[in-house]
Protein backbone atom coordinates (compact mmCIF):
# COMPACT_ATOMS: atom_id res chain seq x y z
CA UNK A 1 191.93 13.84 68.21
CA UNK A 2 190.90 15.73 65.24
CA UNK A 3 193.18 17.84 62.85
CA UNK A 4 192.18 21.32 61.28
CA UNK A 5 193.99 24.08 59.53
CA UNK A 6 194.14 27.97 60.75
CA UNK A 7 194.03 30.22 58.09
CA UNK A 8 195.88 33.44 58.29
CA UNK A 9 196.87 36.95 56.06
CA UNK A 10 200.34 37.55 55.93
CA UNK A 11 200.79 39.27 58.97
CA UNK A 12 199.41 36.46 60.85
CA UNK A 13 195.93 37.42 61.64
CA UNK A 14 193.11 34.16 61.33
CA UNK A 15 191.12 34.63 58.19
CA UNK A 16 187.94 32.70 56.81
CA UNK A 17 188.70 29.60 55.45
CA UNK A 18 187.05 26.10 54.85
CA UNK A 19 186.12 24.33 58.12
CA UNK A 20 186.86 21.06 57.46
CA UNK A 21 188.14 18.41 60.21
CA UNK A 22 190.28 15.45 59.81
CA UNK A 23 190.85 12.00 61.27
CA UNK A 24 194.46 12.22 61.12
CA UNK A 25 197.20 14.44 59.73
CA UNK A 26 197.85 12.29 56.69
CA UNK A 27 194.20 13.00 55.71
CA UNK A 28 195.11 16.69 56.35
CA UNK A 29 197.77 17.10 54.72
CA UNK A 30 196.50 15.17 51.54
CA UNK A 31 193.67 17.68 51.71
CA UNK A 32 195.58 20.83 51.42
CA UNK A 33 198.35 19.63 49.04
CA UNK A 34 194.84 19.38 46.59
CA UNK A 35 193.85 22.68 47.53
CA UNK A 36 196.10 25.16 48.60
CA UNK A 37 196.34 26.87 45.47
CA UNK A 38 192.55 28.03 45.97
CA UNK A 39 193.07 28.81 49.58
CA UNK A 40 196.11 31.41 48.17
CA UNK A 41 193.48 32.67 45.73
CA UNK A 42 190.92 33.22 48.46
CA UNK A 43 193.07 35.31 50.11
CA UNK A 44 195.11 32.80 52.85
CA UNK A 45 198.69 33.86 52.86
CA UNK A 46 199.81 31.04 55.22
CA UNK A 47 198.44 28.38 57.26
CA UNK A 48 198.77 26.26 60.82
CA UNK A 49 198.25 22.72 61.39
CA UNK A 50 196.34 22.23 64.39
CA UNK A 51 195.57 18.98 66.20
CA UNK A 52 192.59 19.56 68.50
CA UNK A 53 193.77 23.06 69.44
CA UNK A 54 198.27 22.40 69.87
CA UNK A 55 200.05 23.33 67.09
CA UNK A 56 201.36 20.91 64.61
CA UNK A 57 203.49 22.87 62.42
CA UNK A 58 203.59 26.20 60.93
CA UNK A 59 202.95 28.66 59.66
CA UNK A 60 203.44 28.17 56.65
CA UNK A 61 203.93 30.24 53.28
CA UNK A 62 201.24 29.49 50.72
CA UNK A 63 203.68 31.48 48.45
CA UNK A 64 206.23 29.30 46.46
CA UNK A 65 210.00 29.51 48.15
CA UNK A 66 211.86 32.45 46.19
């Protein structure tokens, strides 16, 4: 099984974002604790953690908690 992030705007419709595929969700998450701050600056409000195509978790904020 592979793991992948959706990307979505705030009002949860998919946006571009890097299409990148990992061997597990450790790997994952790693990746977009590095990066998320670019995501947000590309325009990704929140995102999904998907294995294959079932939901992990999410979505979540890419905003800090207020």
């Amino acid at each position: 099984m592979e793991y992948r992030w959706r990307y979505q705007d705030a009002q949860g419709r998919d946006v571009a974002g890097p299409d990148v595929m990992f061997a597990d969700q450790t790997e994952a998450e790693e990746w977009f604790s590095a990066g998320w701050r670019d995501l947000l600056d590309a325009g990704v409000e929140q995102v999904t953690l998907l294995r294959s195509e079932t939901e992990v978790y999410g979505p979540m904020s890419l905003h800090p908690a207020q």
